[in-house]
N, C-alpha and C. Protein backbone atom coordinates (compact mmCIF):
# COMPACT_ATOMS: atom_id res chain seq x y z
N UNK A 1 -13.00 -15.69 0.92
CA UNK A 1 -13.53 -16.08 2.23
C UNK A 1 -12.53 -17.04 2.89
N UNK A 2 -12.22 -16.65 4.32
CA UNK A 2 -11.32 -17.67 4.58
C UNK A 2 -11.42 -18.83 5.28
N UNK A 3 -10.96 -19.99 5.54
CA UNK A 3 -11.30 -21.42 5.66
C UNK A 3 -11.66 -21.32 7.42
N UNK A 4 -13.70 -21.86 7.86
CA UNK A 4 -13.32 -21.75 9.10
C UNK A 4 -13.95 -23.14 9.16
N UNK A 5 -14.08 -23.70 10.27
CA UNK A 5 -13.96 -24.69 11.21
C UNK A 5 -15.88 -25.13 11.57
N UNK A 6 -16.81 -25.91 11.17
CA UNK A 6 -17.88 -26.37 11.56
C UNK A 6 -18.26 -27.03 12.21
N UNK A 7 -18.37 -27.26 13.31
CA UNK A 7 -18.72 -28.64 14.30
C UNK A 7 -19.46 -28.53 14.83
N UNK A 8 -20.07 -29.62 15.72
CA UNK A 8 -20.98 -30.01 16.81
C UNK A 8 -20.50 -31.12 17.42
N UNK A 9 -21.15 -30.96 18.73
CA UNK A 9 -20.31 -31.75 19.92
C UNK A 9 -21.63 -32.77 20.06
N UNK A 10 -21.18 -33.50 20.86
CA UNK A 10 -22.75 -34.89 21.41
C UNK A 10 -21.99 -35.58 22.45
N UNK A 11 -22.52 -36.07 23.27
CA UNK A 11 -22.64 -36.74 24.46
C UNK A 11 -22.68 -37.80 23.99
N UNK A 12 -21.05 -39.35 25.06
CA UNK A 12 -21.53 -40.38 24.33
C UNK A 12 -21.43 -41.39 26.14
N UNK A 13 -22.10 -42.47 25.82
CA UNK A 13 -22.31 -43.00 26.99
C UNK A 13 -20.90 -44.31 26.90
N UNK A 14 -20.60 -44.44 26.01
CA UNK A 14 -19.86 -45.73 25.16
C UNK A 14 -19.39 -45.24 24.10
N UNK A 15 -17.94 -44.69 24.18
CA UNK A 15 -17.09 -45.07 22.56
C UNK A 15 -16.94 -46.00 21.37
N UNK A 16 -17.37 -46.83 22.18
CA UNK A 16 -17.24 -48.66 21.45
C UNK A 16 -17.63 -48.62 20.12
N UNK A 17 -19.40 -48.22 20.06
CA UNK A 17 -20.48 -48.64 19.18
C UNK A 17 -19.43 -47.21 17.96
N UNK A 18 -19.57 -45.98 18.32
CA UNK A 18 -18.83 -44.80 17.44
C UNK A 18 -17.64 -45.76 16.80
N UNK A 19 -16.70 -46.08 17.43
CA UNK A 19 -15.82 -46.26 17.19
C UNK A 19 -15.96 -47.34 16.17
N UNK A 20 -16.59 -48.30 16.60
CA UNK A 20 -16.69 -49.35 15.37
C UNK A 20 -17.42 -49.36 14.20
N UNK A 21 -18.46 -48.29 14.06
CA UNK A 21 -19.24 -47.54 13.09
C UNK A 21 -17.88 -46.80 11.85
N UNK A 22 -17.21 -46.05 13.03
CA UNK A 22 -16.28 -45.17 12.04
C UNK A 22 -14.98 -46.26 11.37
N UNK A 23 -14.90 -47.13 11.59
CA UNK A 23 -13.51 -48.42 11.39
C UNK A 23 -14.72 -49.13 9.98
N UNK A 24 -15.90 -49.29 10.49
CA UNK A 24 -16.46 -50.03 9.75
C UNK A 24 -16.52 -49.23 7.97
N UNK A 25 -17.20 -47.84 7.86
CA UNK A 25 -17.07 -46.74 7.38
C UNK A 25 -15.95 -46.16 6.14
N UNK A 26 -14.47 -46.92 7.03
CA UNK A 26 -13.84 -46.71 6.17
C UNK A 26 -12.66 -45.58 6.77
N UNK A 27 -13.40 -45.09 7.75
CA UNK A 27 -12.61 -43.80 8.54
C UNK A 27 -10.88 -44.25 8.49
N UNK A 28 -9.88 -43.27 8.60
CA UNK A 28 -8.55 -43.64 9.13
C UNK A 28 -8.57 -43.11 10.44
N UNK A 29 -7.80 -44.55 10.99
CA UNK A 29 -7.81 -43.95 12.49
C UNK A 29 -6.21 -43.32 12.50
N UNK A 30 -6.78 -42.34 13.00
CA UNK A 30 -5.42 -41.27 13.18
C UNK A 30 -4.49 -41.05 14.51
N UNK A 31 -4.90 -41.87 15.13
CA UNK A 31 -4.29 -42.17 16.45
C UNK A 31 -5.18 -41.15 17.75
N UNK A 32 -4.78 -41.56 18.42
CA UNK A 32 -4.92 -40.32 20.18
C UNK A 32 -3.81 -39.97 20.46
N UNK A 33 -3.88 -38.68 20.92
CA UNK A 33 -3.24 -37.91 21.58
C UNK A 33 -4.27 -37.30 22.80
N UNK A 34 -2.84 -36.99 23.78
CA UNK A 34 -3.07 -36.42 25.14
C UNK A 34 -3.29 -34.93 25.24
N UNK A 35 -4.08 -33.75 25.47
CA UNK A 35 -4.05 -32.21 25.17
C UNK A 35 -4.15 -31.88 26.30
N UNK A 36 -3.63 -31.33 26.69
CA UNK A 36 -3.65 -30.06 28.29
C UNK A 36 -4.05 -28.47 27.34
N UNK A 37 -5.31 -28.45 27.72
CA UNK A 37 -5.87 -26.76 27.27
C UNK A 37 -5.63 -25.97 28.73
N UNK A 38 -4.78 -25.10 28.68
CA UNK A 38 -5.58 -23.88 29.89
C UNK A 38 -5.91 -22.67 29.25
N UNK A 39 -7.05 -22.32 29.77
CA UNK A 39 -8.27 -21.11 29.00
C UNK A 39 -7.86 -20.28 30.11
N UNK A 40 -8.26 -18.84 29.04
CA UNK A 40 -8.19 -17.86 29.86
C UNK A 40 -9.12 -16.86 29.37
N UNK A 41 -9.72 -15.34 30.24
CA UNK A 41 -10.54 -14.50 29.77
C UNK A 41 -9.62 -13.23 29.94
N UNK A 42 -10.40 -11.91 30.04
CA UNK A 42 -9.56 -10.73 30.21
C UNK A 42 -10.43 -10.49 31.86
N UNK A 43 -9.71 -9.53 32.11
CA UNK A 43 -10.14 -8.91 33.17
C UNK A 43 -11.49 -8.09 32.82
N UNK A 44 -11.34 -7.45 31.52
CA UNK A 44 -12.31 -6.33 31.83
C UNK A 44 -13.48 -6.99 30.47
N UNK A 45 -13.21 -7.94 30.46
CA UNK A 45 -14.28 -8.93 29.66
C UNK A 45 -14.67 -10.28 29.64
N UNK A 46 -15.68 -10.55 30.54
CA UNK A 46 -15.90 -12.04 30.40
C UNK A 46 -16.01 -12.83 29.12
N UNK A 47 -15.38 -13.81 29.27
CA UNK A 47 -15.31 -14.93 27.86
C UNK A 47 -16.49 -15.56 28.44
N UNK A 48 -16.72 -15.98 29.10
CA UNK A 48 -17.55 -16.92 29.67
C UNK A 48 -19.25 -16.38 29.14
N UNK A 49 -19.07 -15.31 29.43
CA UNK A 49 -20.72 -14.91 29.16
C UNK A 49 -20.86 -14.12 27.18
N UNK A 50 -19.73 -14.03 26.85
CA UNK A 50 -19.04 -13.88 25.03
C UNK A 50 -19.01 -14.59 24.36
N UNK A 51 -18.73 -16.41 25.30
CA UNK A 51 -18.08 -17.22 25.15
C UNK A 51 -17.45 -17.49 23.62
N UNK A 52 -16.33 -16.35 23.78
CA UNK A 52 -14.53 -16.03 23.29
C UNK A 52 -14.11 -17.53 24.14
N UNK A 53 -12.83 -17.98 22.89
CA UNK A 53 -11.86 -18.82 23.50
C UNK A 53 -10.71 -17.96 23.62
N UNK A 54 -9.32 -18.44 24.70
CA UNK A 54 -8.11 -17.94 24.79
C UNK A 54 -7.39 -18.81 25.29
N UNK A 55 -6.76 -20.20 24.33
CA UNK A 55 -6.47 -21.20 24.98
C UNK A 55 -5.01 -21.11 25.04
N UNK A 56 -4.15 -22.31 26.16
CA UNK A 56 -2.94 -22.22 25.22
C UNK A 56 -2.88 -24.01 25.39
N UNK A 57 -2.84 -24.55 24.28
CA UNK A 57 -2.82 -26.13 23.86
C UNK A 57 -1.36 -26.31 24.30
N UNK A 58 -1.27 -27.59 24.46
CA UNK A 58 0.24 -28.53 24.39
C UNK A 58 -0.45 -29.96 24.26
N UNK A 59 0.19 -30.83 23.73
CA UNK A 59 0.89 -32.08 23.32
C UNK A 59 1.81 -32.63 23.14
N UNK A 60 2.08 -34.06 23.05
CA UNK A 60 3.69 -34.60 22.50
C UNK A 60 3.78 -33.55 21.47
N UNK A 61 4.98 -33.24 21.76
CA UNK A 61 5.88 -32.30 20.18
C UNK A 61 5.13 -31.17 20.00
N UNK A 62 4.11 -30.78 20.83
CA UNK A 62 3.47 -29.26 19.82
C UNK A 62 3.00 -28.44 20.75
N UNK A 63 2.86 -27.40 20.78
CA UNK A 63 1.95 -26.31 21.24
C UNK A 63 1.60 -25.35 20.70
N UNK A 64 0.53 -24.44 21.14
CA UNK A 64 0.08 -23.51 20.49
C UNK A 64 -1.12 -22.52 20.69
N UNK A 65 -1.44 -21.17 20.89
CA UNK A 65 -1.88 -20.31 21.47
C UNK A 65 -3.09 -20.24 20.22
N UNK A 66 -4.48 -20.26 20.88
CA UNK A 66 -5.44 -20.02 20.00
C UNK A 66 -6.64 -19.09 20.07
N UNK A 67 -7.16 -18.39 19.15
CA UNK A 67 -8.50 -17.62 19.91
C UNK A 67 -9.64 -17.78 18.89
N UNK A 68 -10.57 -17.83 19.36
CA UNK A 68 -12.28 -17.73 18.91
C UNK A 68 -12.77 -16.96 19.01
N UNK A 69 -13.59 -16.34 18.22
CA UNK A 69 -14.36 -14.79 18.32
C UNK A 69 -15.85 -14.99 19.31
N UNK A 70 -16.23 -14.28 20.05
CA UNK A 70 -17.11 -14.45 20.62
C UNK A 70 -18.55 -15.14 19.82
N UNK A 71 -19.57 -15.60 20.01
CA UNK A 71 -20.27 -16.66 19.66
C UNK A 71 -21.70 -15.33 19.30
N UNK A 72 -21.61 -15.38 18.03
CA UNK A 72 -23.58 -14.79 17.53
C UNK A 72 -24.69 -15.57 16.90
N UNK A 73 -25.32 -15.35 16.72
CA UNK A 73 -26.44 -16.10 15.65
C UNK A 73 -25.66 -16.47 14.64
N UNK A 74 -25.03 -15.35 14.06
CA UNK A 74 -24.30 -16.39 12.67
C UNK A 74 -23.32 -17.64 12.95
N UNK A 75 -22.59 -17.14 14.31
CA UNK A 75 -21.49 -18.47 14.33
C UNK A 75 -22.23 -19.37 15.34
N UNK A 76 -23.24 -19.84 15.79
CA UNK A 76 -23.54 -20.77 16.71
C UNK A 76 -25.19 -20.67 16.24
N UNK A 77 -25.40 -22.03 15.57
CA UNK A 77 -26.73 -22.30 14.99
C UNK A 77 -27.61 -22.37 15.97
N UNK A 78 -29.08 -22.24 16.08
CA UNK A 78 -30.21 -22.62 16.61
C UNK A 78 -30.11 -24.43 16.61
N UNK A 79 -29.50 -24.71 16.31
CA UNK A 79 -28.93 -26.54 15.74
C UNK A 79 -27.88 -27.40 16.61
N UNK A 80 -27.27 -25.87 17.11
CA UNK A 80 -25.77 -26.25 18.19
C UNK A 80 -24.68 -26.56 16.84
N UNK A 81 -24.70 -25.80 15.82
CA UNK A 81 -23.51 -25.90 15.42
C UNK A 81 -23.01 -24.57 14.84
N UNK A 82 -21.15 -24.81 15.11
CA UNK A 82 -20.46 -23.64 15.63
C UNK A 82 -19.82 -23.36 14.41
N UNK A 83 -20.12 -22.24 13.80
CA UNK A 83 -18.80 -22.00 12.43
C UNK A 83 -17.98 -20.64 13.30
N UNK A 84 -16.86 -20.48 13.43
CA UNK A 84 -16.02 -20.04 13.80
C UNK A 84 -14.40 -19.75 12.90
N UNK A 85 -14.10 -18.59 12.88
CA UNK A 85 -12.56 -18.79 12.37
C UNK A 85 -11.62 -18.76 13.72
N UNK A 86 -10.83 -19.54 13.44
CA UNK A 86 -10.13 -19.25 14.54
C UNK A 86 -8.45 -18.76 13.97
N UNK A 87 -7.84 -18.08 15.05
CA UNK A 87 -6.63 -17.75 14.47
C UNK A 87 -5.48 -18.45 15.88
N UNK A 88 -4.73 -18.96 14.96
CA UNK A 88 -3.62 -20.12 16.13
C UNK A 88 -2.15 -19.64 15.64
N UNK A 89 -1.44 -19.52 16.95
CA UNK A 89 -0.03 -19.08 16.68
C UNK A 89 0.21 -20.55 17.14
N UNK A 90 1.47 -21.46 16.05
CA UNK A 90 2.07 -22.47 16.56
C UNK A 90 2.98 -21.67 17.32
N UNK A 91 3.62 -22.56 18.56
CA UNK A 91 4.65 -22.07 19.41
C UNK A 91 5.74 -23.02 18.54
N UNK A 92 7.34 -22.87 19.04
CA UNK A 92 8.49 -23.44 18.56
C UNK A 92 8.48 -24.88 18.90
N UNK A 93 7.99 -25.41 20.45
CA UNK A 93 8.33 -26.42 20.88
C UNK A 93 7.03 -26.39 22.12
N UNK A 94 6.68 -27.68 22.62
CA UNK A 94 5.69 -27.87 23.79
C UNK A 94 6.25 -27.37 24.89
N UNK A 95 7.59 -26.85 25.82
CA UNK A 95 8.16 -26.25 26.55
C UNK A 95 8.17 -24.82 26.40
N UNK A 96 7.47 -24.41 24.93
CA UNK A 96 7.24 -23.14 25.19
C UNK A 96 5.49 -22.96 25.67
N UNK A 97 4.64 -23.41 25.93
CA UNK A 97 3.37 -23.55 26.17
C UNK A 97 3.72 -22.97 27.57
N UNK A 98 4.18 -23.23 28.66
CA UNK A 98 4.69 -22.91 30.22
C UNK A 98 5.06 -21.09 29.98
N UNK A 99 5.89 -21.15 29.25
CA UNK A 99 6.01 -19.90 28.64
C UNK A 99 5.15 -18.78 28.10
N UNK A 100 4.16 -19.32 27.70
CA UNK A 100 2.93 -18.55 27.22
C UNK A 100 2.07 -18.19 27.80
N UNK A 101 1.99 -18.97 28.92
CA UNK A 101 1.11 -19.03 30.36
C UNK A 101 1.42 -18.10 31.20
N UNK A 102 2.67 -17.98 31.40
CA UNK A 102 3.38 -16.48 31.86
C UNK A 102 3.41 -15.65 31.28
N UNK A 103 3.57 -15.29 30.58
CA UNK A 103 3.23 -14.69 29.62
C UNK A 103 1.80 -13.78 29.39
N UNK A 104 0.92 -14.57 29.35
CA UNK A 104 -0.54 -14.70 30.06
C UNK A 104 -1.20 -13.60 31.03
N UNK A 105 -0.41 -14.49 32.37
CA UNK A 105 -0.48 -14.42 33.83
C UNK A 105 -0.17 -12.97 33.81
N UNK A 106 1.19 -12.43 33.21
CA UNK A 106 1.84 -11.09 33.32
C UNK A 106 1.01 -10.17 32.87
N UNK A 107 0.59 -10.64 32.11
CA UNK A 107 -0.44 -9.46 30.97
C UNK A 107 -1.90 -9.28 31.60
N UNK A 108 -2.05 -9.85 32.51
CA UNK A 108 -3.22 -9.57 33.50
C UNK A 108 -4.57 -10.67 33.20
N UNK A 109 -3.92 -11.10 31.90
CA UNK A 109 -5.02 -12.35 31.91
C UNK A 109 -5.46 -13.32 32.95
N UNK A 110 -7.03 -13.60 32.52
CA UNK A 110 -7.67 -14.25 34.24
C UNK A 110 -7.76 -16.02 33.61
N UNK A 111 -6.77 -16.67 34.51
CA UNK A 111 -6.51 -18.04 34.13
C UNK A 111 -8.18 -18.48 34.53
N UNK A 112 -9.02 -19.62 33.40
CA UNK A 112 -10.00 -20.14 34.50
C UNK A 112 -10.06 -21.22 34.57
N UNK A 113 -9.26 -22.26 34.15
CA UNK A 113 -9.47 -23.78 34.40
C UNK A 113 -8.54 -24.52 33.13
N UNK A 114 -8.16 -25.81 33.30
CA UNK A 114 -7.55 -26.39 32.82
C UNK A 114 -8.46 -27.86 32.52
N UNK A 115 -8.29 -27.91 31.04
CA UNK A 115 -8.62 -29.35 30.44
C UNK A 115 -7.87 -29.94 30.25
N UNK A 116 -8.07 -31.65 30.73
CA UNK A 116 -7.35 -32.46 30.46
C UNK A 116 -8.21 -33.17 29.64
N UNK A 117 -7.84 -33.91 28.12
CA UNK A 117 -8.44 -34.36 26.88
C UNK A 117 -7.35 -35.56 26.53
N UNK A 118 -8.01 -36.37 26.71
CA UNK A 118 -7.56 -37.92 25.67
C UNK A 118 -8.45 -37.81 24.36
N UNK A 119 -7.76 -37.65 23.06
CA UNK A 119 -8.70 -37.47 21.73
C UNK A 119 -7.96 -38.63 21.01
N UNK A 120 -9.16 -39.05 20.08
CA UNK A 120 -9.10 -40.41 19.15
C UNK A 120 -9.35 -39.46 18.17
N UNK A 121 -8.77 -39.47 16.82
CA UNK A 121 -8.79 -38.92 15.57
C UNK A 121 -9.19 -39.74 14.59
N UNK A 122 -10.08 -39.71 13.96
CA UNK A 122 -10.90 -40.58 12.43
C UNK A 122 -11.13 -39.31 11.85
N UNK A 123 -10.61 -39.61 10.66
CA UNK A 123 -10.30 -39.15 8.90
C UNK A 123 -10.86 -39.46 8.26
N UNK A 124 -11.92 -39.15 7.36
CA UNK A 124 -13.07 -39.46 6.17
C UNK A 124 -11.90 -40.07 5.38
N UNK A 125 -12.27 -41.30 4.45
CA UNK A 125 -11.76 -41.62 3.44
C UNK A 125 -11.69 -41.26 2.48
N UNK A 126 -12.86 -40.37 1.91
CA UNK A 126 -13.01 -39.50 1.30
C UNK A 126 -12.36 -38.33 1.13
N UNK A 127 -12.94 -37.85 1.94
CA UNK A 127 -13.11 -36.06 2.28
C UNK A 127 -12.42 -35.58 3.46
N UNK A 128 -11.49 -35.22 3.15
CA UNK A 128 -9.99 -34.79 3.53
C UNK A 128 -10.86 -33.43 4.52
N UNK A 129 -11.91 -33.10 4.48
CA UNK A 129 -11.93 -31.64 4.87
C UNK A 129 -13.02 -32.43 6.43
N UNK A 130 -13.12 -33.68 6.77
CA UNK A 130 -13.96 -34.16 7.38
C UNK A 130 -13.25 -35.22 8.31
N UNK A 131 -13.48 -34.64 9.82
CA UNK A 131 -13.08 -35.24 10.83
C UNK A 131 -13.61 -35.71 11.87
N UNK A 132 -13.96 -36.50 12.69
CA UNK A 132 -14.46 -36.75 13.87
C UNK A 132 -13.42 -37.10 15.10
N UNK A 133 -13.92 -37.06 16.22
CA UNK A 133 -12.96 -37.35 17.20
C UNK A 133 -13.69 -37.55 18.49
N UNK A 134 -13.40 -38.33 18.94
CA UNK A 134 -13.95 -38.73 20.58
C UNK A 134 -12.80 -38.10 21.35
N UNK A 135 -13.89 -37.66 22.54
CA UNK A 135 -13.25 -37.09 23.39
C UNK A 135 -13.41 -37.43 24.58
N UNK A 136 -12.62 -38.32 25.49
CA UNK A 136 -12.76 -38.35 26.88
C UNK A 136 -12.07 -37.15 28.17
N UNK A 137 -12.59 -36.51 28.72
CA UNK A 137 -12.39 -35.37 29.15
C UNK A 137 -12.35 -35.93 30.98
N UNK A 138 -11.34 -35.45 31.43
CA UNK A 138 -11.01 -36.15 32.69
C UNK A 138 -11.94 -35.32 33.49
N UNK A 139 -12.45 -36.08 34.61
CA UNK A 139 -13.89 -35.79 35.43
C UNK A 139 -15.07 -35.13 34.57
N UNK A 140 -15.06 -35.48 33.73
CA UNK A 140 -16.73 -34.53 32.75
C UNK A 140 -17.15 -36.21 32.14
N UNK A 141 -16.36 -36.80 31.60
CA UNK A 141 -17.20 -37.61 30.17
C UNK A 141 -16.44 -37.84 29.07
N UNK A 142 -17.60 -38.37 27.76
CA UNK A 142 -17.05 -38.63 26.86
C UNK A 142 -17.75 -38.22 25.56
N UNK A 143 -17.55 -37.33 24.53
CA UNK A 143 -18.18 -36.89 23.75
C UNK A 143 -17.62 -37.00 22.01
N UNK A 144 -18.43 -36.65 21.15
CA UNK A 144 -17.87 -36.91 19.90
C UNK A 144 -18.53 -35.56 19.42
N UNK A 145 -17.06 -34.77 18.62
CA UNK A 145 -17.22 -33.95 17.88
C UNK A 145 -17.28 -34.24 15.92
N UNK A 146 -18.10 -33.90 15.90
CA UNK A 146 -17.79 -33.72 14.16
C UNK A 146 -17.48 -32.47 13.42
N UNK A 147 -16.44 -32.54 12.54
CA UNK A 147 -15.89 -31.39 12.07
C UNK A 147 -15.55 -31.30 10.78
N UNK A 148 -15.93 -29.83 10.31
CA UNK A 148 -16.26 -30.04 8.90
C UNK A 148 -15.00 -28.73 8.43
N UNK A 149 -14.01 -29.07 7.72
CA UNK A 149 -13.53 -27.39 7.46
C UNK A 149 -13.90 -26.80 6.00
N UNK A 150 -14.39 -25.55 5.62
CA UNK A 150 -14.52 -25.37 4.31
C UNK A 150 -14.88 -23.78 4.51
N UNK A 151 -15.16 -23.25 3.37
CA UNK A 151 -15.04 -21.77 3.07
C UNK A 151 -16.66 -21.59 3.36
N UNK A 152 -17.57 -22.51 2.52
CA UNK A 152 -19.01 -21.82 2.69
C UNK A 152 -19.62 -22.81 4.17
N UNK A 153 -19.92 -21.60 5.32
CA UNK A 153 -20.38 -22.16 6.54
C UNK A 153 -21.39 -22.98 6.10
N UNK A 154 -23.00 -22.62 4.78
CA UNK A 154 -23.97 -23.44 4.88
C UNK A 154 -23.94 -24.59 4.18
N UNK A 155 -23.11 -25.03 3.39
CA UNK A 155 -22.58 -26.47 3.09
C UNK A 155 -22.24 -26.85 3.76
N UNK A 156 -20.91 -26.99 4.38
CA UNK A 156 -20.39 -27.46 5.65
C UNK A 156 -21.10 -27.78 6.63
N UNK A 157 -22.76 -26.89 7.28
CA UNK A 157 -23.37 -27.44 8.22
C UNK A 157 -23.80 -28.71 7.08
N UNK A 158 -24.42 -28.69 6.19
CA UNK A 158 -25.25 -29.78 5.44
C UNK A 158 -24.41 -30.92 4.93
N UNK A 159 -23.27 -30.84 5.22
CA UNK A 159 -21.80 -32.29 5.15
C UNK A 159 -22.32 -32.43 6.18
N UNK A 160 -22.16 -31.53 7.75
CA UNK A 160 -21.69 -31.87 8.78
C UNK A 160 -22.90 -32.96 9.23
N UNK A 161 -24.66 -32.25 9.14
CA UNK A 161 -25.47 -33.06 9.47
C UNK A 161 -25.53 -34.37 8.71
N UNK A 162 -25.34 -34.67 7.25
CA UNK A 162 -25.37 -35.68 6.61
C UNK A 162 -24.16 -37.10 7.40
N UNK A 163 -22.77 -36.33 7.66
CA UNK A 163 -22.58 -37.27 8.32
C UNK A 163 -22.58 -38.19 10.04
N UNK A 164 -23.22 -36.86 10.20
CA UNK A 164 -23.99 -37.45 12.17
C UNK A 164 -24.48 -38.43 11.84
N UNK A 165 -25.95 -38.28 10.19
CA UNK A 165 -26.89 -39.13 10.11
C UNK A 165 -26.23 -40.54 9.90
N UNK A 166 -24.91 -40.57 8.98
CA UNK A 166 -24.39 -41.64 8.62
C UNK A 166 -23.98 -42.52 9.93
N UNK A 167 -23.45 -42.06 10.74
CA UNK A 167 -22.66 -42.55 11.79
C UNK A 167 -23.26 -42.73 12.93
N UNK A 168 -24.78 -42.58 12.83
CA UNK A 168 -26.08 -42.86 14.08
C UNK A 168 -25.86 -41.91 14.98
N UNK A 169 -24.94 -40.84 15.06
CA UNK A 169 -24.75 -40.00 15.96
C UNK A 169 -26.07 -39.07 16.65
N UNK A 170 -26.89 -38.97 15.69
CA UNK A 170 -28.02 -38.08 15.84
C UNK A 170 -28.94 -38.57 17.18
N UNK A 171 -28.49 -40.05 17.18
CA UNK A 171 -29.39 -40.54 18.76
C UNK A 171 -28.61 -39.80 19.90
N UNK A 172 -27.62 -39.33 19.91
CA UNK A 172 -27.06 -39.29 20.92
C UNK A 172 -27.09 -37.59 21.42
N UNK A 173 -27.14 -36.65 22.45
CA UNK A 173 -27.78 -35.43 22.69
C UNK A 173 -26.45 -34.65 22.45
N UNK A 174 -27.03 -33.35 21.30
CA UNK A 174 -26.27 -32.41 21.64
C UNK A 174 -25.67 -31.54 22.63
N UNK A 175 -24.43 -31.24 22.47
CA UNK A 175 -23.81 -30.27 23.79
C UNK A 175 -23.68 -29.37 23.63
N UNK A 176 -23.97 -28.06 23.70
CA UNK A 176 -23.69 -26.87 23.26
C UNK A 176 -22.69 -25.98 24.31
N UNK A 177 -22.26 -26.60 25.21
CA UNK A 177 -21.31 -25.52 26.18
C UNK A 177 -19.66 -26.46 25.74
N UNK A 178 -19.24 -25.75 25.84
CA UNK A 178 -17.59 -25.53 25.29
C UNK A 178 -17.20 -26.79 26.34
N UNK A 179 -15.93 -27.67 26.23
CA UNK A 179 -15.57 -28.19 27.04
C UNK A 179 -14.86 -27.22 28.26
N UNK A 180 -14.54 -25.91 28.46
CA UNK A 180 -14.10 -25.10 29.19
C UNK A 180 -15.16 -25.04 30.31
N UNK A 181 -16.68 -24.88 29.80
CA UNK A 181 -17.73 -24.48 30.45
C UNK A 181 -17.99 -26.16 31.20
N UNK A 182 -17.65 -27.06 30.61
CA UNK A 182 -18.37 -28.35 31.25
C UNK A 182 -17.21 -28.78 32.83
N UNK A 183 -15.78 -28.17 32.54
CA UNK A 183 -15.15 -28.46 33.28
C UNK A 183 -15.16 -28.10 34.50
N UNK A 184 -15.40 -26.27 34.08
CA UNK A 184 -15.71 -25.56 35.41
C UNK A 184 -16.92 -25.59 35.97
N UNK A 185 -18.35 -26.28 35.54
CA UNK A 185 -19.12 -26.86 35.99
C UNK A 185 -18.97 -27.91 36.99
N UNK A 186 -17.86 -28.64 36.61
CA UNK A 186 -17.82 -30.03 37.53
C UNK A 186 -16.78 -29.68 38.86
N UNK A 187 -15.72 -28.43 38.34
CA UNK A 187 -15.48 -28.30 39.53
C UNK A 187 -16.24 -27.56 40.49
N UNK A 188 -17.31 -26.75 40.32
CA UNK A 188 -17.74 -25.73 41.44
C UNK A 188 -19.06 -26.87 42.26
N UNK A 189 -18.84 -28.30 41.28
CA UNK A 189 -20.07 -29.16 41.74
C UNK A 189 -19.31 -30.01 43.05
N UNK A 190 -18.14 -30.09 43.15
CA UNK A 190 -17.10 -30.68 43.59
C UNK A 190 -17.32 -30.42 45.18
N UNK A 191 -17.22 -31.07 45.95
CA UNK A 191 -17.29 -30.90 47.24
C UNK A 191 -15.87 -30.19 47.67
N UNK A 192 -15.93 -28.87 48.94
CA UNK A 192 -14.76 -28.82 49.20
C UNK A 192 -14.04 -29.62 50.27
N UNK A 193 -12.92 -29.64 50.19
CA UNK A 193 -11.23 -30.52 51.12
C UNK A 193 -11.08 -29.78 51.62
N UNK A 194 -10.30 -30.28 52.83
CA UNK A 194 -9.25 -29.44 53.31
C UNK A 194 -7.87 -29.26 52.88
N UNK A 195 -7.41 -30.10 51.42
CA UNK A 195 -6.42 -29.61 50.43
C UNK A 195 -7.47 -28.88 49.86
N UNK A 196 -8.54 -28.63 49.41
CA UNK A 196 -8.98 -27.70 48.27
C UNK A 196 -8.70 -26.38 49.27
N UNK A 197 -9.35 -26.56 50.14
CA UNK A 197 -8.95 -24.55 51.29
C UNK A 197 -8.06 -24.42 51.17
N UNK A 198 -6.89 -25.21 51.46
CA UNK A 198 -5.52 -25.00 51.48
C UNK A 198 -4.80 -24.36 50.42
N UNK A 199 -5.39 -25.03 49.50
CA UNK A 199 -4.62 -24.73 48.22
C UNK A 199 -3.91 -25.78 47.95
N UNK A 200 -4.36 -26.77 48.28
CA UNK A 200 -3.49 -27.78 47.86
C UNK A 200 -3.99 -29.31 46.52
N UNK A 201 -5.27 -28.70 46.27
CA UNK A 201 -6.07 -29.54 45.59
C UNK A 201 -5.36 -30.14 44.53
């Protein structure tokens, strides 16, 4: 069976209280990094209503093209949590990410929005297979994912809930739409400009 990916997302009003829970805990803080996601669907298949990922990531020093299989009962709990495999091509260098996008674009893929993500990384002291991360997401918010990686999905949910419980997370409301879906929410909520008609937004 091969190694997939367990998480759940939550809504946070304040990083502070998380943050000093996970320092207190024992967590390693693994630094932040800056992520530019742009998602994309096909033409002759909505991701959005599949909700399939088709991202292409960049950061300092990295990039990399990723996909998610569309979302069923087995991979997206009645609970809001997501077991998924995902399969990721690293690119050579973050200057090839621009590249991939064209790439993309050529192949008829339908660009639909771009995330911008400031992420804080905490590392179980423990358990190497156990991550959390806050996420401040430019015009949406701020949320905390927990992430579990391992071979059997129904352990992994039962790490994953054991440590929400540890970390008080459980007060805080689950999110179940993708950060892709929360973004393009906020833009169609967006009043229009006369740079947005233009094209100049």
């Amino acid at each position: 069976m091969s190694t997939i990916e367990v998480e759940r997302k939550r809504a946070l009003t304040d990083a502070t209280v998380l943050t000093a829970r996970l320092l207190k805990g024992g967590y390693r803080d693994a630094g932040a990094s800056i992520e530019v996601d742009t998602y994309y669907s096909r033409p002759d298949r909505d991701f959005l209503s599949t909700v399939e990922c088709l991202r292409v990531r960049q950061r300092a020093g990295f990039a990399e093209i990723t996909y998610k299989p569309a979302s069923t009962a087995s991979t997206h709990s009645a609970s809001d949590i997501i077991a998924k495999p995902e399969t990721n091509i690293t690119l050579s260098g973050p200057d090839q990410a621009t590249a991939a996008e064209m790439l993309l674009d050529v192949l008829g893929m339908v660009r639909l929005c771009r995330v911008e993500k400031t992420r804080s990384t905490f590392r179980h002291p423990n358990r190497s297979e156990i991550t959390v991360v806050i996420d401040l997401i430019a015009g949406v918010g701020v949320f905390a994912e927990t992430e579990v990686m391992a071979d059997d999905p129904v352990a992994a949910a039962t790490l994953l809930d054991q440590t929400e419980r540890q970390l008080g997370l459980t007060e805080h409301p689950v999110v179940s739409l993708p950060y892709r879906d929360l973004v393009l929410r906020h833009e169609q909520m967006m009043p229009f400009t006369a740079g947005t008609l233009s094209g100049r937004a």
